[in-house]
N, C-alpha and C. Protein backbone atom coordinates (compact mmCIF):
# COMPACT_ATOMS: atom_id res chain seq x y z
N UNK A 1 29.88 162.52 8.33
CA UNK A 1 30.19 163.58 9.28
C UNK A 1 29.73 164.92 8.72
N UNK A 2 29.09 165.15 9.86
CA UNK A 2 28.30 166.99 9.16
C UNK A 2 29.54 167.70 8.72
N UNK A 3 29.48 168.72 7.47
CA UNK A 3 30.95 169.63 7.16
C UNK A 3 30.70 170.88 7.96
N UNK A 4 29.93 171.21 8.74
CA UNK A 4 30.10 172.28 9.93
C UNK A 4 28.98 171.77 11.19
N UNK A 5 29.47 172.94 12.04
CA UNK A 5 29.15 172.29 13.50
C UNK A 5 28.78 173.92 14.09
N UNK A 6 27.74 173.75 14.50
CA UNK A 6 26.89 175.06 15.89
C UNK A 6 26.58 175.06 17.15
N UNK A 7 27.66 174.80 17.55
CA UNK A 7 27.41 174.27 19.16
C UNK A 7 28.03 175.21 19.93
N UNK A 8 27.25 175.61 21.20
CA UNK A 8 27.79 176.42 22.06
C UNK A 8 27.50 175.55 23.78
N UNK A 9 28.69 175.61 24.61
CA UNK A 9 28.39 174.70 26.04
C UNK A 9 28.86 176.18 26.92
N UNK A 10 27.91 176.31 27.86
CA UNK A 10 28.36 177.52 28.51
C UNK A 10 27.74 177.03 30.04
N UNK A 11 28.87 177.47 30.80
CA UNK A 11 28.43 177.42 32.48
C UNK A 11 28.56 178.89 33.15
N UNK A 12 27.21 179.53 33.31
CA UNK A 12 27.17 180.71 33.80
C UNK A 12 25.84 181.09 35.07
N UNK A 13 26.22 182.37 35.06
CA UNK A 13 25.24 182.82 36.52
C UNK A 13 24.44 183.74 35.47
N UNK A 14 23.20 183.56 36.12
CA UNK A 14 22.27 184.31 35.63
C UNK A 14 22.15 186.04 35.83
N UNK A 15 21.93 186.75 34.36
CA UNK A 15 22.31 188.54 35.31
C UNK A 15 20.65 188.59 35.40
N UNK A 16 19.78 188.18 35.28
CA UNK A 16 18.71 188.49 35.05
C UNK A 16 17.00 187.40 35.73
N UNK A 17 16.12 187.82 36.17
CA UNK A 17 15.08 187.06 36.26
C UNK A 17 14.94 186.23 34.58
N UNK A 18 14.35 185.80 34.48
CA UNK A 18 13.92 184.96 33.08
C UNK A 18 12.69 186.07 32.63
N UNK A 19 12.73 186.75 31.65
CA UNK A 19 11.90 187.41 30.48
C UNK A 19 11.14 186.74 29.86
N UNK A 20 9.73 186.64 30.22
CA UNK A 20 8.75 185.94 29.16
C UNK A 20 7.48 186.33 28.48
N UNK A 21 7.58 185.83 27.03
CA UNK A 21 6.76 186.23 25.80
C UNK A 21 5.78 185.22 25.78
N UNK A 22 4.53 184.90 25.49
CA UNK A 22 3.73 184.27 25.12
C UNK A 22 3.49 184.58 23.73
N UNK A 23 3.03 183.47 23.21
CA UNK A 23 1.87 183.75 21.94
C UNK A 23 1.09 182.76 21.22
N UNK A 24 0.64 183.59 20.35
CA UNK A 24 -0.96 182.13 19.82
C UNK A 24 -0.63 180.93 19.94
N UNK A 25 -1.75 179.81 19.95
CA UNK A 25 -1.23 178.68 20.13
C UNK A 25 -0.38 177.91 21.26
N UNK A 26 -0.08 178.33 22.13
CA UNK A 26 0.46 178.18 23.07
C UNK A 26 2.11 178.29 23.14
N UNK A 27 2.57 178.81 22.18
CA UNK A 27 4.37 178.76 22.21
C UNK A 27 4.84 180.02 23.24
N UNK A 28 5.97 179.64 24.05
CA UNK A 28 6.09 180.93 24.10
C UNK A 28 7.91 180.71 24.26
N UNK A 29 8.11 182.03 24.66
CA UNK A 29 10.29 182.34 24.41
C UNK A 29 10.57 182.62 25.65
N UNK A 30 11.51 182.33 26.64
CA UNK A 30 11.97 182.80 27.61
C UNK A 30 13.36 183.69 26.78
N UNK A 31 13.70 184.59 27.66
CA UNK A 31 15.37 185.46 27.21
C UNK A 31 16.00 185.68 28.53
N UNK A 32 17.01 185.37 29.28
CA UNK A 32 17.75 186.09 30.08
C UNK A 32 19.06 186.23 29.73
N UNK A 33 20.04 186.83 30.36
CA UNK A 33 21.49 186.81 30.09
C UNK A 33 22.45 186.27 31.31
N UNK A 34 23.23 185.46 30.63
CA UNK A 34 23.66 184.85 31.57
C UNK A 34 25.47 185.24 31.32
N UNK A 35 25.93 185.51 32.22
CA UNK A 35 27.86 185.78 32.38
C UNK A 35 28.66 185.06 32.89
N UNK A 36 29.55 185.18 32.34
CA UNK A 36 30.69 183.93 32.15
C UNK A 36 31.90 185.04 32.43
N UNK A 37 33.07 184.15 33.31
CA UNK A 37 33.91 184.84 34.07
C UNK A 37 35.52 184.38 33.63
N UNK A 38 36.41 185.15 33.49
CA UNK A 38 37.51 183.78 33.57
C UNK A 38 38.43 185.00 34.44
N UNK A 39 39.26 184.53 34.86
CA UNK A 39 40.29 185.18 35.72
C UNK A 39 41.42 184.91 35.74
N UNK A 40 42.47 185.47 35.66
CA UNK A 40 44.11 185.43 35.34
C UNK A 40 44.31 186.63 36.18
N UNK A 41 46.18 186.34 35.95
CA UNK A 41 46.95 186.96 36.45
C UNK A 41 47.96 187.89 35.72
N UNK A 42 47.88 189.36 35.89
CA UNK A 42 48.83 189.83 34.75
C UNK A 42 50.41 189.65 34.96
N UNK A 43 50.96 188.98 34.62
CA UNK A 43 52.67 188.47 34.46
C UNK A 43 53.08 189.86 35.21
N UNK A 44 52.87 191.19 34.46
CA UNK A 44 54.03 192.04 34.48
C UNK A 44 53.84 192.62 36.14
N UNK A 45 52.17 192.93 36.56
CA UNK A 45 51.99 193.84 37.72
C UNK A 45 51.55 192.89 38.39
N UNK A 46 50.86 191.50 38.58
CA UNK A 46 50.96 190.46 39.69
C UNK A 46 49.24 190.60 39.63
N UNK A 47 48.65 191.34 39.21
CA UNK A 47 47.45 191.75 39.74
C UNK A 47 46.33 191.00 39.43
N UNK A 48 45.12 190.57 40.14
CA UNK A 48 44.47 189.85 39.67
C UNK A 48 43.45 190.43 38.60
N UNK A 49 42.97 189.78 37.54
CA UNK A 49 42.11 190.56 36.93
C UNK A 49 40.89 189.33 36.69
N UNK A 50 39.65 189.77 36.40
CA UNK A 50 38.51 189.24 35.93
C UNK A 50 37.79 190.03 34.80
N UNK A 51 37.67 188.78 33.82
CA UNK A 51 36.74 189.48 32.80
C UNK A 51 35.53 189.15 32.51
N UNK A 52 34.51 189.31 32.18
CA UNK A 52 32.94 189.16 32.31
C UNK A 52 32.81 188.97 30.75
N UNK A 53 32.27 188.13 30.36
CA UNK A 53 31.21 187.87 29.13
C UNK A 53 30.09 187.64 29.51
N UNK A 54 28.93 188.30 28.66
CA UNK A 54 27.47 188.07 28.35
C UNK A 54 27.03 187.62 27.73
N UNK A 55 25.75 186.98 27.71
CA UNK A 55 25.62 185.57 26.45
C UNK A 55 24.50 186.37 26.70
N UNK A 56 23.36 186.04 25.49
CA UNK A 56 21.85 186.47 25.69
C UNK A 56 21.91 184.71 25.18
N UNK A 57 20.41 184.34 26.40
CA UNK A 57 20.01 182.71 26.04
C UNK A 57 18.34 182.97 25.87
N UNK A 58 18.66 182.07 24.66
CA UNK A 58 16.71 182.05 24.87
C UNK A 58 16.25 180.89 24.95
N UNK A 59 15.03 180.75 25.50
CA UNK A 59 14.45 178.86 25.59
C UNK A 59 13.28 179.05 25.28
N UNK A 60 12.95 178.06 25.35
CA UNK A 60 11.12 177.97 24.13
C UNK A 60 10.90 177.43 25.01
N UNK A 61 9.25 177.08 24.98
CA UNK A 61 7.99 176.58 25.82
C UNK A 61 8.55 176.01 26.34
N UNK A 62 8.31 174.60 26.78
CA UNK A 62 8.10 174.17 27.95
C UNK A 62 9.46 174.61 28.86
N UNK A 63 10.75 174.22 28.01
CA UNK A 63 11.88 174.66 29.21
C UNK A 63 11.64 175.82 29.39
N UNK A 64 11.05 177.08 28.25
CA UNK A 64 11.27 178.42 29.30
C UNK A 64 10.29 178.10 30.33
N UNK A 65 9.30 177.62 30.28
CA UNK A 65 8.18 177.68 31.42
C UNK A 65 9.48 177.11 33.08
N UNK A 66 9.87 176.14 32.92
CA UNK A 66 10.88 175.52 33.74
C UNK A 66 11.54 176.46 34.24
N UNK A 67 12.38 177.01 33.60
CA UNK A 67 13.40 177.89 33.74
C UNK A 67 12.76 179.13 34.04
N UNK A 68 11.47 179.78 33.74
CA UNK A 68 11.13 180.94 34.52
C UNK A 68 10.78 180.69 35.97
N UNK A 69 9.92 179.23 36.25
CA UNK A 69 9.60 178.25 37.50
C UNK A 69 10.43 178.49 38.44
N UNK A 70 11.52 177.96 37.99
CA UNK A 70 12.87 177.31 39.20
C UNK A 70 14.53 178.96 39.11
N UNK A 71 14.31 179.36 38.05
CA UNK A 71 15.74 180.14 38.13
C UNK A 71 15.18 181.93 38.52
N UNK A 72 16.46 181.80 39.26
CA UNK A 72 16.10 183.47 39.25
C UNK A 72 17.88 184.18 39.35
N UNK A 73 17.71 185.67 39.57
CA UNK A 73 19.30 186.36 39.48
C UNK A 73 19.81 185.14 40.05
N UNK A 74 21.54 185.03 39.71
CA UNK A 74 22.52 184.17 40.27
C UNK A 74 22.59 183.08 39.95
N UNK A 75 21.51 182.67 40.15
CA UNK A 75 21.77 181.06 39.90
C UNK A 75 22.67 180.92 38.71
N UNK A 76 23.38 179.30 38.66
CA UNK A 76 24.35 178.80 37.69
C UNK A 76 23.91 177.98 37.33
N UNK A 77 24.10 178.13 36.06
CA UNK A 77 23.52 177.14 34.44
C UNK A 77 24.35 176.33 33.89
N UNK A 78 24.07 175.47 33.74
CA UNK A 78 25.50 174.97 31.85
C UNK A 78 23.98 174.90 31.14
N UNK A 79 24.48 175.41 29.80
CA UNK A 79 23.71 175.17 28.53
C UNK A 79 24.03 174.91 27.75
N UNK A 80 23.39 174.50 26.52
CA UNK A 80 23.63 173.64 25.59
C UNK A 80 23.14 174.57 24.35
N UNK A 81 23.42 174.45 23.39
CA UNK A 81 22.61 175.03 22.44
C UNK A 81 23.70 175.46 21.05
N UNK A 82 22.70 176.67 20.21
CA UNK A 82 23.63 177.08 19.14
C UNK A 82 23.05 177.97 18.82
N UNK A 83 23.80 179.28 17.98
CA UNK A 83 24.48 180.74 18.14
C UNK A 83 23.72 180.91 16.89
N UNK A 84 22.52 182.03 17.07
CA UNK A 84 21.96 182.69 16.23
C UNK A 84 21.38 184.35 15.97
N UNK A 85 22.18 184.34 15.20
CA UNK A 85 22.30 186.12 15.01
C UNK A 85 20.96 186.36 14.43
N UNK A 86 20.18 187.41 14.66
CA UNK A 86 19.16 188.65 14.47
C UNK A 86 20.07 189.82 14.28
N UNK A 87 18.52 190.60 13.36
CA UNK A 87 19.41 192.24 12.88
C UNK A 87 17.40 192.43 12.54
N UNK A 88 17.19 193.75 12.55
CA UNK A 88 16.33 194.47 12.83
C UNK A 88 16.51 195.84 13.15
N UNK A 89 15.25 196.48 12.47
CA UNK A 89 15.72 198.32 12.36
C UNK A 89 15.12 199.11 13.16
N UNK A 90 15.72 199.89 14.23
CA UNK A 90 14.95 200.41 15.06
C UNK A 90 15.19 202.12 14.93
N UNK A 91 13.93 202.89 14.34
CA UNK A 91 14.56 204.22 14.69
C UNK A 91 15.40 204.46 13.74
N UNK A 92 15.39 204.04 12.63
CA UNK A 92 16.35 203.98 11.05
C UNK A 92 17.71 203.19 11.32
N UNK A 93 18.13 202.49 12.51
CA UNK A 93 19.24 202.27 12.50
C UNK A 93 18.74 200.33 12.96
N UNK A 94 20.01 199.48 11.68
CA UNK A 94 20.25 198.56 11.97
C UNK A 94 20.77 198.00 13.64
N UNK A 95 19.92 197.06 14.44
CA UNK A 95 20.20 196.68 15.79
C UNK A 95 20.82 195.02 15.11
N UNK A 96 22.00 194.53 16.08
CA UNK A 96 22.58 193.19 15.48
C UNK A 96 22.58 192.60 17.20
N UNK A 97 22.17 191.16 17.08
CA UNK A 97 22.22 190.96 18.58
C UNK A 97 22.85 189.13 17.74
N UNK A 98 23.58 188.64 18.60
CA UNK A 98 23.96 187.38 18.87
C UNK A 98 23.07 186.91 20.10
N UNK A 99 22.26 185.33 19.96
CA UNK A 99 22.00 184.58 21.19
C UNK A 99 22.19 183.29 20.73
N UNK A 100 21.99 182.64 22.18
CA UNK A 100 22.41 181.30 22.55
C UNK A 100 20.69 180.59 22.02
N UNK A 101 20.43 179.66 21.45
CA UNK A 101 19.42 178.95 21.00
C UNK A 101 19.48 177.59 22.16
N UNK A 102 19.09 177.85 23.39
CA UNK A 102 19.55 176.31 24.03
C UNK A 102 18.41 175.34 23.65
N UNK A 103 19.09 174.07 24.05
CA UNK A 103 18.14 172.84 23.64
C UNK A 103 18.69 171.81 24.53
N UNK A 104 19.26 172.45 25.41
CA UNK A 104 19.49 171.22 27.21
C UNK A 104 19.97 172.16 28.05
N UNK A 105 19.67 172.42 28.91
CA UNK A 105 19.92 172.70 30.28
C UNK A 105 19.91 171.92 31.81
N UNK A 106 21.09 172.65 32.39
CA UNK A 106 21.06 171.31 33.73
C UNK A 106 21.65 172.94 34.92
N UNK A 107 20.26 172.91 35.47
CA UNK A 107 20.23 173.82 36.95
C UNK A 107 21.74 173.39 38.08
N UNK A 108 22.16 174.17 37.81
CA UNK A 108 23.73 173.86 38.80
C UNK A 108 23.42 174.25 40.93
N UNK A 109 23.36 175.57 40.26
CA UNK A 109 22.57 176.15 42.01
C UNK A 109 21.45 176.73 41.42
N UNK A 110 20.40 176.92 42.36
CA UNK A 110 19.27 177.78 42.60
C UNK A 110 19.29 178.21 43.76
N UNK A 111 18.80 179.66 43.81
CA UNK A 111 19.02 180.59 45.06
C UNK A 111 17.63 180.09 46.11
N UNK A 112 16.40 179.09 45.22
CA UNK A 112 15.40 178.91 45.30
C UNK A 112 15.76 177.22 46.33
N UNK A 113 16.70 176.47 45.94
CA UNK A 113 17.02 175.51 46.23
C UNK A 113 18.02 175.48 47.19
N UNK A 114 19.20 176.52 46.92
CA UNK A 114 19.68 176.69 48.38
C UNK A 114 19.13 177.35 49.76
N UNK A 115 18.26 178.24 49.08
CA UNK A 115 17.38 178.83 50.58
C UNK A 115 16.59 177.14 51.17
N UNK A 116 16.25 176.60 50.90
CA UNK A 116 15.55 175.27 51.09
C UNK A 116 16.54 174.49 51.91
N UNK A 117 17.62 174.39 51.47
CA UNK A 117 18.52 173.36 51.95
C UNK A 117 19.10 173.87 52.96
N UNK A 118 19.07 175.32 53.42
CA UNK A 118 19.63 176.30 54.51
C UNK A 118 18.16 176.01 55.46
N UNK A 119 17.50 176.30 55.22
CA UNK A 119 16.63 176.20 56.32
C UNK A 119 15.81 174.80 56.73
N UNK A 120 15.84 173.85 55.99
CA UNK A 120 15.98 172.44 56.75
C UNK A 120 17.41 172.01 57.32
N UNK A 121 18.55 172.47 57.22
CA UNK A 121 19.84 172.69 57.52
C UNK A 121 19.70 173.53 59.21
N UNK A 122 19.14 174.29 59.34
CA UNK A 122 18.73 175.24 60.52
C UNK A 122 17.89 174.61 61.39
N UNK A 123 16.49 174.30 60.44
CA UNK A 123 15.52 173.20 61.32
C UNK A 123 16.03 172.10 61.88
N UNK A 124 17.19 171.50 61.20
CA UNK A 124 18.07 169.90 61.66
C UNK A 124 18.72 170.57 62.90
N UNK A 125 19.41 171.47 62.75
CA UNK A 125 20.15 172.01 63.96
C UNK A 125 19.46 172.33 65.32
N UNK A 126 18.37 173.04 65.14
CA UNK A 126 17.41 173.82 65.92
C UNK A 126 16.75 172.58 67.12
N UNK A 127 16.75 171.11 66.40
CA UNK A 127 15.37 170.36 66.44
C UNK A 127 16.86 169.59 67.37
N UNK A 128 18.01 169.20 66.72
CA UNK A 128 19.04 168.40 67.76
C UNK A 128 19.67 169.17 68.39
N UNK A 129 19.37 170.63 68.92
CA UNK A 129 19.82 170.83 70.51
C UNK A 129 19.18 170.88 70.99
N UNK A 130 19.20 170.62 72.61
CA UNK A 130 18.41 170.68 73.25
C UNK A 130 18.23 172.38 74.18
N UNK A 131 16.95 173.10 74.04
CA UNK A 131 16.78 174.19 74.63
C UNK A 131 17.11 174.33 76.30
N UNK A 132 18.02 175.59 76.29
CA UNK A 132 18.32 175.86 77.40
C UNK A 132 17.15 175.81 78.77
N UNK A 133 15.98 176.76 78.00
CA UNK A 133 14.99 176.97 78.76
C UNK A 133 14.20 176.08 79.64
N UNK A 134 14.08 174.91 78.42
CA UNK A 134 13.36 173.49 79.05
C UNK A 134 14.06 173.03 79.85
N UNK A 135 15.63 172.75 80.09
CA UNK A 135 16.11 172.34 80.97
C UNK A 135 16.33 172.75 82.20
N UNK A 136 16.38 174.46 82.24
CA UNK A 136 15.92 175.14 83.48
C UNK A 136 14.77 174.94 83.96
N UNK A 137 13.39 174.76 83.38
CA UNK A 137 12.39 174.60 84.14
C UNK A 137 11.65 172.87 84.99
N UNK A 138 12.97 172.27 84.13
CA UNK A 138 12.50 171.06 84.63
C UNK A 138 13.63 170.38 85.51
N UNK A 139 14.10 170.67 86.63
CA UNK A 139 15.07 170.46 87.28
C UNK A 139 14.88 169.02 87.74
N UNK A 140 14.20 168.25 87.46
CA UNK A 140 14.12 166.44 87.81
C UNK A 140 14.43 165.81 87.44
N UNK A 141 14.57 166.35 85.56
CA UNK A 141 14.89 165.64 84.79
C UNK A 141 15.95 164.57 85.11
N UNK A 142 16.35 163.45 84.74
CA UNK A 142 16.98 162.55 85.16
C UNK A 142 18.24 162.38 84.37
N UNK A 143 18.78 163.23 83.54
CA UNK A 143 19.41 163.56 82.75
C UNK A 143 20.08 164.95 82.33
């Protein structure tokens, strides 16, 4: 049994299009940020509250290629992965960022996939009624 463990499972909405880097050789990094919500109730004033976390996720070649493809704002993710800190000096001052390293992802909604399913959803509807118009102009019909 490994004596430590780096695992992060997160189900979130995307705040961002997918950010992408290329470089030599063909590798490249996707980055977006994705937020995570939880919501309670405060005991004392009844009131509802919500709190927002931000994850920064990054994905490498081929899934970022995927994931820049198919995701855009909103959509909902679960990811998989593990938590790796950067630090870098910008302007004399140390910058410290935490991200998500994923290595599985599974597309929950796409805004890309529900527009699709809404408008063959519309076309199904559209196509099984029958138009008013046609039936006014054809008064023989036998039906």
């Amino acid at each position: 049994m490994a004596s430590t463990v780096n695992k992060v499972i997160l189900i979130g909405n995307l705040g961002d299009d997918v950010k992408m880097h290329y470089f030599d050789g063909g590798n490249s990094i996707g980055r977006f940020p994705i937020a995570t919500s939880e919501n309670y109730t405060n005991k004392q004033t009844g009131e509802k509250i919500t709190t927002t976390d931000w994850h920064n996720i990054v994905v490498r070649n081929k899934l970022a290629e995927i994931c820049e493809k198919y995701l855009s704002k909103g959509d909902k993710v679960y990811v998989e992965g593990k938590l790796k800190n950067r630090q870098w000096e910008q302007d004399g001052v140390k910058r410290y960022s935490t991200e998500v390293h994923v290595h599985e992802m599974t597309f929950l909604t796409t805004k890309k996939s529900l527009d699709s399913a809404n408008n063959s959803k519309q076309n199904q509807q559209s196509a099984a009624k029958p138009t008013s118009v046609a039936s006014e102009k054809n008064d023989d019909l036998p039906f």
